[in-house]
PDB file of N, CA and C in Angstrom:
ATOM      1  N   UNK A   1      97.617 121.361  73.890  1.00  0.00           N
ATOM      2  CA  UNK A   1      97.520 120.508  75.047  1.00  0.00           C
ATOM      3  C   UNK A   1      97.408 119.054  74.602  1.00  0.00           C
ATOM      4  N   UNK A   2      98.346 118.396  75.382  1.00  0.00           N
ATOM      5  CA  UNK A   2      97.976 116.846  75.511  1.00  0.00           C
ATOM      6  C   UNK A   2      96.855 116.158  75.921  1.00  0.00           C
ATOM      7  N   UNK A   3      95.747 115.654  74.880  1.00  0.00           N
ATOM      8  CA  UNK A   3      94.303 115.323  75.806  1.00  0.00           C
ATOM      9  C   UNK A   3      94.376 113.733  75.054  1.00  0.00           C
ATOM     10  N   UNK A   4      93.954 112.837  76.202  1.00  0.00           N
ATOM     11  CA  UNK A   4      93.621 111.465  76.173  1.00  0.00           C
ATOM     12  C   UNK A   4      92.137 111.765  75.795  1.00  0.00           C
ATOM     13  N   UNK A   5      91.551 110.418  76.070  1.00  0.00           N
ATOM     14  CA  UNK A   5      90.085 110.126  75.124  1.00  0.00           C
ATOM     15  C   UNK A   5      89.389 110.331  76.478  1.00  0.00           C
ATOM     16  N   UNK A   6      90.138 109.590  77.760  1.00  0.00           N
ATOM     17  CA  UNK A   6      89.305 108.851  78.616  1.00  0.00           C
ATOM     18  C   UNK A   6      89.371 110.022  79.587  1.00  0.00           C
ATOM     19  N   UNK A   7      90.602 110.810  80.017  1.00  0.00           N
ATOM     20  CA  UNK A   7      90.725 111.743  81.100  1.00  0.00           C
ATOM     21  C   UNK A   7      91.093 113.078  80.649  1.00  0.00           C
ATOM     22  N   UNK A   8      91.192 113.556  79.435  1.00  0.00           N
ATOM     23  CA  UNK A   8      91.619 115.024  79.217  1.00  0.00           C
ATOM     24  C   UNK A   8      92.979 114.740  79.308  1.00  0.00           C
ATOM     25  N   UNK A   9      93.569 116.298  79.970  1.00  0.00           N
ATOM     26  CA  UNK A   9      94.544 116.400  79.965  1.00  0.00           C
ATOM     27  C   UNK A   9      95.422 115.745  80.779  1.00  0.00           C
ATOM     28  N   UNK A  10      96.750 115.170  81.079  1.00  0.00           N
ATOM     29  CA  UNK A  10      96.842 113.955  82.402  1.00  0.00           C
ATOM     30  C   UNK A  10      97.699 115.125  82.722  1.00  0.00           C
ATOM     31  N   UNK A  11      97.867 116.229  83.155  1.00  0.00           N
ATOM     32  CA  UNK A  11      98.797 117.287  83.531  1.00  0.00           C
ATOM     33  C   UNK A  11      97.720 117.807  84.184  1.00  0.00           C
ATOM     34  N   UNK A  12      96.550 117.929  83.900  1.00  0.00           N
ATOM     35  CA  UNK A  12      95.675 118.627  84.891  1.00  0.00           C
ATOM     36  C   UNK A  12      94.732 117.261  85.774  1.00  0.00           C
ATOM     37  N   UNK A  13      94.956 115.960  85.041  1.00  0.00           N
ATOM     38  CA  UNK A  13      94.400 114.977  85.742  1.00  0.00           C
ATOM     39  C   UNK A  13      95.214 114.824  87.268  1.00  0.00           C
ATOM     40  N   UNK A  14      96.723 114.420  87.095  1.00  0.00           N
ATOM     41  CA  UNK A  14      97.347 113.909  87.538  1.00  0.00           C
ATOM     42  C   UNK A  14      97.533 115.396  88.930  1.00  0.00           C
ATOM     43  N   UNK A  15      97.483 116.837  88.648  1.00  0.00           N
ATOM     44  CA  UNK A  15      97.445 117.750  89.577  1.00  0.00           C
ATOM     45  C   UNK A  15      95.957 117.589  90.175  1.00  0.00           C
ATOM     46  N   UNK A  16      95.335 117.815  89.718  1.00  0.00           N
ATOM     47  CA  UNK A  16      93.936 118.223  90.305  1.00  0.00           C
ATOM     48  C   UNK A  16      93.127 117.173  91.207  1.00  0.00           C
ATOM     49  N   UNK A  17      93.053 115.936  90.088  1.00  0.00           N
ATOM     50  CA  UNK A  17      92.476 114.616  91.054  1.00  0.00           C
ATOM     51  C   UNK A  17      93.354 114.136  91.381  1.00  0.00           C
ATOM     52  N   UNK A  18      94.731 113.637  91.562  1.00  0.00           N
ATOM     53  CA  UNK A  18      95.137 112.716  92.586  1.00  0.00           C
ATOM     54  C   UNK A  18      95.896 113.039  93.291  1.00  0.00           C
ATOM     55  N   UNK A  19      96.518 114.716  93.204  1.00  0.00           N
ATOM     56  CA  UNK A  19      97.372 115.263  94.285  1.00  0.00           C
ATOM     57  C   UNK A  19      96.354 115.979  95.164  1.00  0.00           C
ATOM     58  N   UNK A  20      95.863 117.027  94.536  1.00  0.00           N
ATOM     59  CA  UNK A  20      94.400 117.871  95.483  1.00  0.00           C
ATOM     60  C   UNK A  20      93.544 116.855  96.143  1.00  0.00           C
ATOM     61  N   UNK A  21      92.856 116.466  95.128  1.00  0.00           N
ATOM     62  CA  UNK A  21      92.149 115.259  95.473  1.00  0.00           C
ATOM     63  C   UNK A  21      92.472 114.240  96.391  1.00  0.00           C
ATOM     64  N   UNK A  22      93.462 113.792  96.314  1.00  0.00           N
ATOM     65  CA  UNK A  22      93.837 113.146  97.108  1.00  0.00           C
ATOM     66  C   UNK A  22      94.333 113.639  98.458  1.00  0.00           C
ATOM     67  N   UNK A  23      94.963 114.423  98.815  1.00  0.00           N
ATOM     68  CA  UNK A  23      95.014 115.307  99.838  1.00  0.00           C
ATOM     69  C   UNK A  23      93.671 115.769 100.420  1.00  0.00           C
ATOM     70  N   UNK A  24      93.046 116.356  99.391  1.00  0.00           N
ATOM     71  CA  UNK A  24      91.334 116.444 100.260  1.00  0.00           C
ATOM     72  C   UNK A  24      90.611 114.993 101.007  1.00  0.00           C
ATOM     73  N   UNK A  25      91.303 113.994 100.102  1.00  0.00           N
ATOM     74  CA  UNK A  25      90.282 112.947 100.711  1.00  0.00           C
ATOM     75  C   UNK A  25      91.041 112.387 101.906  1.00  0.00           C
ATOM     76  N   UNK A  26      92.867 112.409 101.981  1.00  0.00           N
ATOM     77  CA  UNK A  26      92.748 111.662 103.014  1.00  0.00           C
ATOM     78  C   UNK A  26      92.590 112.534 104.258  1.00  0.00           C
ATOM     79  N   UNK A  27      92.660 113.535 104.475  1.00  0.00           N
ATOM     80  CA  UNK A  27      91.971 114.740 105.103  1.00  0.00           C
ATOM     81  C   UNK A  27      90.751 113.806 105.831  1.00  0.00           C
ATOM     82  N   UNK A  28      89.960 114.350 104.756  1.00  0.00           N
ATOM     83  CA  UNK A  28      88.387 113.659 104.486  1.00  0.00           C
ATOM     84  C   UNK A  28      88.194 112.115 105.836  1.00  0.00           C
ATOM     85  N   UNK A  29      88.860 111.199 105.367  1.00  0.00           N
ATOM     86  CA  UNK A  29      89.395 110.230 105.782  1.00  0.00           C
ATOM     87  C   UNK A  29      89.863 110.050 107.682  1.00  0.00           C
ATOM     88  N   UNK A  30      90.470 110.622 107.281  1.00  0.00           N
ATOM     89  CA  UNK A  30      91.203 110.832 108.741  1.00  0.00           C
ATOM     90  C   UNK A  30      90.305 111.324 109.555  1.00  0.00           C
ATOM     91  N   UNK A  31      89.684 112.973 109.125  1.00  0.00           N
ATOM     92  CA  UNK A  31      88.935 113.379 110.103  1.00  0.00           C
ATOM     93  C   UNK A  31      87.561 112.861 110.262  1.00  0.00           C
ATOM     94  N   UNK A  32      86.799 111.742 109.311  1.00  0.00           N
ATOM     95  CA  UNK A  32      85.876 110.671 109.667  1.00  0.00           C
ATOM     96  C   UNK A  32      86.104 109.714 111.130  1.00  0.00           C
ATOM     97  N   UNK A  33      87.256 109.031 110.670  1.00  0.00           N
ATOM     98  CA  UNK A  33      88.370 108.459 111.772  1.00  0.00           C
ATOM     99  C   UNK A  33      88.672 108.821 113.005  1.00  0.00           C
ATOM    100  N   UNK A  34      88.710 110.173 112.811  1.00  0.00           N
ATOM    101  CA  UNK A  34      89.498 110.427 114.226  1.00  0.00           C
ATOM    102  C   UNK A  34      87.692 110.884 115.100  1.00  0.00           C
ATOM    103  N   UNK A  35      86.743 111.170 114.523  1.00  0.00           N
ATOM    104  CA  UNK A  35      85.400 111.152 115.134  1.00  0.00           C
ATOM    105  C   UNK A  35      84.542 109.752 115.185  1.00  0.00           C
ATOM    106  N   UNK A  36      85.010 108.508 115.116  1.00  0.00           N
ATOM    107  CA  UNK A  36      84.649 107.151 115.031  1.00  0.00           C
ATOM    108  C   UNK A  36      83.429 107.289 114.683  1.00  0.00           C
ATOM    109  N   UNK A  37      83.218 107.560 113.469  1.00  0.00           N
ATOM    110  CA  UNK A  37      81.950 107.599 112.670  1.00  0.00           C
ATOM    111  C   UNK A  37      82.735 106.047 111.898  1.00  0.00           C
ATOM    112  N   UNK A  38      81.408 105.672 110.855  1.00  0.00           N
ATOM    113  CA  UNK A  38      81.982 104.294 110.383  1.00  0.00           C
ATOM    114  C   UNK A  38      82.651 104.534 108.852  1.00  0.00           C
ATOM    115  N   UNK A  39      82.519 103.255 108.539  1.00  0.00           N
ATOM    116  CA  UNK A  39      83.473 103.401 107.104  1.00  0.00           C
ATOM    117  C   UNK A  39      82.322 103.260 106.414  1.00  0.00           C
ATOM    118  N   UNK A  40      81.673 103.273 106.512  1.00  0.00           N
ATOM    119  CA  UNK A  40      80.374 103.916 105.218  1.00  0.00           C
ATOM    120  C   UNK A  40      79.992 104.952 105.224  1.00  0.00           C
ATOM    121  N   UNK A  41      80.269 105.697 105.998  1.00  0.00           N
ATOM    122  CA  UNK A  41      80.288 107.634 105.609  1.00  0.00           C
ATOM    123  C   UNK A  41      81.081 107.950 104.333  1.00  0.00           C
ATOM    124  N   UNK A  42      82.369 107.173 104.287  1.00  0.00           N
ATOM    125  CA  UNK A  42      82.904 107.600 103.387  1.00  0.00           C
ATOM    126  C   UNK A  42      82.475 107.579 101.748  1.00  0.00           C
ATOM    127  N   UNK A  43      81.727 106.507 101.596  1.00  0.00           N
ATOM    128  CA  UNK A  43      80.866 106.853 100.789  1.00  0.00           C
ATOM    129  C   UNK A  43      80.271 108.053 100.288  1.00  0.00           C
ATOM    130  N   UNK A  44      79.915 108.475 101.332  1.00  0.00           N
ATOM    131  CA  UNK A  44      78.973 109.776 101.163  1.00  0.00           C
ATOM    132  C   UNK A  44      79.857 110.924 101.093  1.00  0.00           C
ATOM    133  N   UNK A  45      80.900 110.958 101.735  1.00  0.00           N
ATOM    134  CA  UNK A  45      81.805 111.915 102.245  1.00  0.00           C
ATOM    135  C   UNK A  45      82.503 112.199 100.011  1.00  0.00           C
ATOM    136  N   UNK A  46      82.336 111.011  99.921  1.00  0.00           N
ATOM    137  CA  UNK A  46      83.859 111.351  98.316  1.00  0.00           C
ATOM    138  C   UNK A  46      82.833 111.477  97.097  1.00  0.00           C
ATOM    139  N   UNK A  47      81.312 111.570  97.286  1.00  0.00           N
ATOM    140  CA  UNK A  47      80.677 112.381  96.153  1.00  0.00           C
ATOM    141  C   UNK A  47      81.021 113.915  96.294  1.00  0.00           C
ATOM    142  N   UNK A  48      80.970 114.827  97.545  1.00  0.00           N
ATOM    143  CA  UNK A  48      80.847 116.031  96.946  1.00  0.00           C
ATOM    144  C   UNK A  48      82.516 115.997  97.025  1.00  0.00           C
ATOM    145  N   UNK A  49      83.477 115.190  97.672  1.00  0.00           N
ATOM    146  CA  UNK A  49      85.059 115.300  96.863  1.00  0.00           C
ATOM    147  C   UNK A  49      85.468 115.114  95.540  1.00  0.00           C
ATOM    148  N   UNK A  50      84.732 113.979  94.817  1.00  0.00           N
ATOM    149  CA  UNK A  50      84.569 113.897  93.438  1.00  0.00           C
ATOM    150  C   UNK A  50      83.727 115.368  92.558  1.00  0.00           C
ATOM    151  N   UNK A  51      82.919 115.301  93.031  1.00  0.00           N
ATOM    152  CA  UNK A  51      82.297 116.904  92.605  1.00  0.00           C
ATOM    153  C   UNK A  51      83.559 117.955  92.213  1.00  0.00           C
ATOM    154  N   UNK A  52      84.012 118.394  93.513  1.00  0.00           N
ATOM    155  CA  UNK A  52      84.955 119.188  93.551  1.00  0.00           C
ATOM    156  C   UNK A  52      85.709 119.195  92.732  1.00  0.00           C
ATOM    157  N   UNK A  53      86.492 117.711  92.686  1.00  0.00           N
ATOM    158  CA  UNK A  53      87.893 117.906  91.702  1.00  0.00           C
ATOM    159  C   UNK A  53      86.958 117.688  89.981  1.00  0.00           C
ATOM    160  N   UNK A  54      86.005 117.659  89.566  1.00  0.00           N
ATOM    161  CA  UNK A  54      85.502 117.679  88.565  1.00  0.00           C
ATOM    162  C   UNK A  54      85.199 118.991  87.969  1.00  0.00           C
ATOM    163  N   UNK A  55      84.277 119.589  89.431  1.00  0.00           N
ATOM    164  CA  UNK A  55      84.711 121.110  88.880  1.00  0.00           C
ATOM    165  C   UNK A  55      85.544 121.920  88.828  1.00  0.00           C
ATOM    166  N   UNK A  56      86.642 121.430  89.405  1.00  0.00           N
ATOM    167  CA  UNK A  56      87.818 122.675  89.452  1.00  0.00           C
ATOM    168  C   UNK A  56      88.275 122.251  88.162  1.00  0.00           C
ATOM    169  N   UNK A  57      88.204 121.177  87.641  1.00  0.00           N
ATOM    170  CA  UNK A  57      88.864 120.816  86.192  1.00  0.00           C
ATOM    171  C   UNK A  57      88.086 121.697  84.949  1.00  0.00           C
ATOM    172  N   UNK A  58      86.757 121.866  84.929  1.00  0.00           N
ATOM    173  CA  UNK A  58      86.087 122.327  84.303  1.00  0.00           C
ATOM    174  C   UNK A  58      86.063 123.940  84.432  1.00  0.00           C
ATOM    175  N   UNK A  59      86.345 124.449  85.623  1.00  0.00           N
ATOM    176  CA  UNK A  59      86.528 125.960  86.102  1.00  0.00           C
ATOM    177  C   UNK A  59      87.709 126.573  85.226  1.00  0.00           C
ATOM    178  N   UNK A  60      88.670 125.480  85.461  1.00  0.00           N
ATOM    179  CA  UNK A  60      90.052 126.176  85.908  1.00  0.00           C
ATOM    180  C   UNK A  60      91.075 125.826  84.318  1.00  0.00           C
ATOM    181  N   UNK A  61      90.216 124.563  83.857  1.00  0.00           N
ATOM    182  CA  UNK A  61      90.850 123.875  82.950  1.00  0.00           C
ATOM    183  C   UNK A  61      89.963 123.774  81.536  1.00  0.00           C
ATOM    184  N   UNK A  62      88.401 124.087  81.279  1.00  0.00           N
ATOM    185  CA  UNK A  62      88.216 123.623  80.643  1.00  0.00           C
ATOM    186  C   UNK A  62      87.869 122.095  80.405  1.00  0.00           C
ATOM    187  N   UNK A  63      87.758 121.669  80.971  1.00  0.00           N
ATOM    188  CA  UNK A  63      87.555 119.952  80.966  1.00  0.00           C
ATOM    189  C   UNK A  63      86.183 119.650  81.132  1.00  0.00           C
ATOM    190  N   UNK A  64      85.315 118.745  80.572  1.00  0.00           N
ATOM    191  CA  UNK A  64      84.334 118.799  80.185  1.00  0.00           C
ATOM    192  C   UNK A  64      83.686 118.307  81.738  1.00  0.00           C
ATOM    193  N   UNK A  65      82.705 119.179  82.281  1.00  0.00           N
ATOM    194  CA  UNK A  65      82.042 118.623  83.530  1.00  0.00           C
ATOM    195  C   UNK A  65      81.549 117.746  83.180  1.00  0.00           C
ATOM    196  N   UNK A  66      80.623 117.059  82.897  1.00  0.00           N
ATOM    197  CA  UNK A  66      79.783 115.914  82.687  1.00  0.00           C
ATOM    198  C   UNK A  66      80.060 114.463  82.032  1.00  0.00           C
ATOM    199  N   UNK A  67      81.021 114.210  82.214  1.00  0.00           N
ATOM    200  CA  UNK A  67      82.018 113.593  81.624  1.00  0.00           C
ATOM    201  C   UNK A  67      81.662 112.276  82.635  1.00  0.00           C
ATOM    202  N   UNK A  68      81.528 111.358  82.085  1.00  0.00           N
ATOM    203  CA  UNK A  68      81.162 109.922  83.179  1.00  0.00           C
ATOM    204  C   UNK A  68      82.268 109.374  84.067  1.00  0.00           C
ATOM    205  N   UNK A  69      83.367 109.153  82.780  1.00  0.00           N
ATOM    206  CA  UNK A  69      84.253 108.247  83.168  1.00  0.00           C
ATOM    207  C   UNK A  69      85.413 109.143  83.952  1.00  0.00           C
ATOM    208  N   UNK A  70      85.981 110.315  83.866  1.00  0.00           N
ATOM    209  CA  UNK A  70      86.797 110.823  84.495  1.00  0.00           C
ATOM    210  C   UNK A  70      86.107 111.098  86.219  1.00  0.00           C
ATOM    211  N   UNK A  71      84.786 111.341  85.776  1.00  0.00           N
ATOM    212  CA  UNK A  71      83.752 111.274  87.146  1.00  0.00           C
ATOM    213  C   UNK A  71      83.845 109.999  88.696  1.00  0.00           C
ATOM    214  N   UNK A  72      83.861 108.778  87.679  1.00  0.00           N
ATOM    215  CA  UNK A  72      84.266 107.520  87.971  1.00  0.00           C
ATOM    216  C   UNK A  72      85.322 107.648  88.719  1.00  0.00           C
ATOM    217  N   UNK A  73      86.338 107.567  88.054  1.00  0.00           N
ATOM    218  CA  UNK A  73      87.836 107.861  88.432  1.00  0.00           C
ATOM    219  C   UNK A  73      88.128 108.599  89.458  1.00  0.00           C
ATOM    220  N   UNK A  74      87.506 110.084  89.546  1.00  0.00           N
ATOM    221  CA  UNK A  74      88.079 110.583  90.636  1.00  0.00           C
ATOM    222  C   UNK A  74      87.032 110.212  91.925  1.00  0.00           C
ATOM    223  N   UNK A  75      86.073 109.639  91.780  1.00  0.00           N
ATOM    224  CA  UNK A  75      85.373 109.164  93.350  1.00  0.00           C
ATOM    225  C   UNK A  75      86.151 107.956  93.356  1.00  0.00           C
ATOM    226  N   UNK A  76      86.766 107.015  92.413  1.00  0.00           N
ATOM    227  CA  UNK A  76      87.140 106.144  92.849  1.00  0.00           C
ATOM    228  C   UNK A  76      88.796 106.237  93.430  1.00  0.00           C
ATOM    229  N   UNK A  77      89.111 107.309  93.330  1.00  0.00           N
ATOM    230  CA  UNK A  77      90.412 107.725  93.782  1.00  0.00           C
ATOM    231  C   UNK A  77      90.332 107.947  95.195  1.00  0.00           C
ATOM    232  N   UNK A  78      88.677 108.490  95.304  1.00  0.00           N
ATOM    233  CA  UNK A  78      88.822 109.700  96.553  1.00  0.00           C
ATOM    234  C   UNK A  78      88.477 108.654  97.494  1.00  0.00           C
ATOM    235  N   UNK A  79      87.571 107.215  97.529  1.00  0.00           N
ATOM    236  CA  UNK A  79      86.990 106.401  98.610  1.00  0.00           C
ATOM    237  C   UNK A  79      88.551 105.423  98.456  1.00  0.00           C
ATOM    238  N   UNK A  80      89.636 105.298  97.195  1.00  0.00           N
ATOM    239  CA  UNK A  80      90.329 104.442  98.070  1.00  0.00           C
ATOM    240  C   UNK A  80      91.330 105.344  98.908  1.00  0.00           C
ATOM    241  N   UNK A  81      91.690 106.414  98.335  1.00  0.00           N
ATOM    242  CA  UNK A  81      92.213 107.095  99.807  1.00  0.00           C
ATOM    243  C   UNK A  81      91.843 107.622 101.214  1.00  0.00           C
ATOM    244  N   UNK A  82      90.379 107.788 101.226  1.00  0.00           N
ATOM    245  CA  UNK A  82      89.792 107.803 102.080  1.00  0.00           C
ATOM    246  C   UNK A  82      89.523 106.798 102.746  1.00  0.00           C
ATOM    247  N   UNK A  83      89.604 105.312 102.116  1.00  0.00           N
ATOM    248  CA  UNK A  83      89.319 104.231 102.881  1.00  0.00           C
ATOM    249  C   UNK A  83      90.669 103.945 103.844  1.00  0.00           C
ATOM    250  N   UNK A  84      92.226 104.338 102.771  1.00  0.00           N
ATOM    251  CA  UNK A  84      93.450 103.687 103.593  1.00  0.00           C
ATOM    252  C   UNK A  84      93.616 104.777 104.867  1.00  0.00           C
ATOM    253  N   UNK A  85      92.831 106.165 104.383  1.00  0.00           N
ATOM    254  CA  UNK A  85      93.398 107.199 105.684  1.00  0.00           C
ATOM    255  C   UNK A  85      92.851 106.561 106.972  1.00  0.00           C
ATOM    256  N   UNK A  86      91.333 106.429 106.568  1.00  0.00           N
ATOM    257  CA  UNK A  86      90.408 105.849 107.860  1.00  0.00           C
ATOM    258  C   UNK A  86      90.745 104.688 108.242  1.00  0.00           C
ATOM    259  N   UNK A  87      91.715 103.718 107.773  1.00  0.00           N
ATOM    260  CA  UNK A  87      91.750 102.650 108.713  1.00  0.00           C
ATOM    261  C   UNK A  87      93.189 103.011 109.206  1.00  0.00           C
ATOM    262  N   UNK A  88      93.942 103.493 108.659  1.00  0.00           N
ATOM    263  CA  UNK A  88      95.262 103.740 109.605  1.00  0.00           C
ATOM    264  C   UNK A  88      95.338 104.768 110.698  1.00  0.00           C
ATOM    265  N   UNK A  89      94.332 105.415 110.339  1.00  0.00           N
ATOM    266  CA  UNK A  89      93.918 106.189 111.266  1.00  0.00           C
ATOM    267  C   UNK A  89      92.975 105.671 112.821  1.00  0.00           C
ATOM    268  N   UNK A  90      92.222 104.836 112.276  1.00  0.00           N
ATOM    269  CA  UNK A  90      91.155 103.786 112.887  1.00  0.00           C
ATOM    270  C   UNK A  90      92.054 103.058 113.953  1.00  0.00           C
ATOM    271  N   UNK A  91      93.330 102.432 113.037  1.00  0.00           N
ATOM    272  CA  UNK A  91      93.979 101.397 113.623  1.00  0.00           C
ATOM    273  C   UNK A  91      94.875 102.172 114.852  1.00  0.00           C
ATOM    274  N   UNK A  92      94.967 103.647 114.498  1.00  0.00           N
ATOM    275  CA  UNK A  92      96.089 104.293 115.320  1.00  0.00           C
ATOM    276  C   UNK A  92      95.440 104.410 116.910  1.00  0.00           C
ATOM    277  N   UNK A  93      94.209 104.750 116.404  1.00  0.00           N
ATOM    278  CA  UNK A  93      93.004 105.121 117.710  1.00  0.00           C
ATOM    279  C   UNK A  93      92.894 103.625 118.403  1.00  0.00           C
ATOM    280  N   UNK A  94      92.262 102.826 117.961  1.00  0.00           N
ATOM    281  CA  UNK A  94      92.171 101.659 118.273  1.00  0.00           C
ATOM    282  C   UNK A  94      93.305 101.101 119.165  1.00  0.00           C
ATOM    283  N   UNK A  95      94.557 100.851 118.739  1.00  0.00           N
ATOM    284  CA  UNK A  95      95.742 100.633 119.701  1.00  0.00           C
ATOM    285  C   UNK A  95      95.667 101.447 120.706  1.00  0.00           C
ATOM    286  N   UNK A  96      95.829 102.956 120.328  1.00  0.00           N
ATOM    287  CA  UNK A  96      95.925 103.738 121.411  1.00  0.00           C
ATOM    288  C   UNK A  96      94.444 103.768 122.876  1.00  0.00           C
ATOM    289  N   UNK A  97      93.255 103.228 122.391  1.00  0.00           N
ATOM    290  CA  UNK A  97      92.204 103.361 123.495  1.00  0.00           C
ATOM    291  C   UNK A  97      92.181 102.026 123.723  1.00  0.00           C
ATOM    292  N   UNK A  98      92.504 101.415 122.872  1.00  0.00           N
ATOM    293  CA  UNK A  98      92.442  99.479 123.684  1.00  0.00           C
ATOM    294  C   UNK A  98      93.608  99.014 123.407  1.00  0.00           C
ATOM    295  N   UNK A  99      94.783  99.256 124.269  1.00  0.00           N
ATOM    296  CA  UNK A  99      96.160  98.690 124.215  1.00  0.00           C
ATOM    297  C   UNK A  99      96.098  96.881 124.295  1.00  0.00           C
ATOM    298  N   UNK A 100      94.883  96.517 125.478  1.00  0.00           N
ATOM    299  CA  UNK A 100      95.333  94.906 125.648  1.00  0.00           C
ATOM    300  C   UNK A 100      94.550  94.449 124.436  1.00  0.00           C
ATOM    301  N   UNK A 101      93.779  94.699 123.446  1.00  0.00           N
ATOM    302  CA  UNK A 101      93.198  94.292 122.110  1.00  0.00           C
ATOM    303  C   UNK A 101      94.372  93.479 121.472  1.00  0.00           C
ATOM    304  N   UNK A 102      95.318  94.583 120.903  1.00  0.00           N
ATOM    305  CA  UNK A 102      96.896  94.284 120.365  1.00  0.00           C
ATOM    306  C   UNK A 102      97.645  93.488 120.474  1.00  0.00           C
TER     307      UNK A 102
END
């Protein structure tokens, strides 16, 4: 296997955290959004999403759980997709319940 220093393998990086992962978060995202909760849930919402794609790497792959920086990486993957779902999502609601805003 191909392993970097910083993320392991980028064949199980590139599947696990930013396609899964990312799909979980803008999920995540959206359905924050579409319940007009605020954008600081999401915060809270992309630790146990970061969790997740950390352990499925470690389950499924071998990849070291406790690992800081790949840790980093995938919450920081998961709040910026969760941030762009919730505002386009935000913005979709928003037009649609206050048309003269626009």
């Amino acid at each position: 296997m191909s392993e970097t220093f910083l993320i392991g393998d980028p064949r199980v990086f590139i599947g696990v955290t930013l396609v899964l992962g990312g799909l979980a978060s803008f999920a995540s995202g959206r359905a924050v959004a579409l319940t007009w909760r605020p954008l600081w849930l999401l915060a809270l919402y992309g630790l146990p999403l970061a969790f997740a794609m950390r352990f499925l790497q470690w389950s499924l792959f071998g990849e070291p759980l406790a690992a800081p920086f790949p840790a980093l990486i995938a919450y920081g993957w998961s709040l910026a997709i969760q941030g762009l779902s919730w505002r386009a999502t935000h913005g979709a609601l928003v037009r649609r319940q206050y048309p003269w805003l626009t």
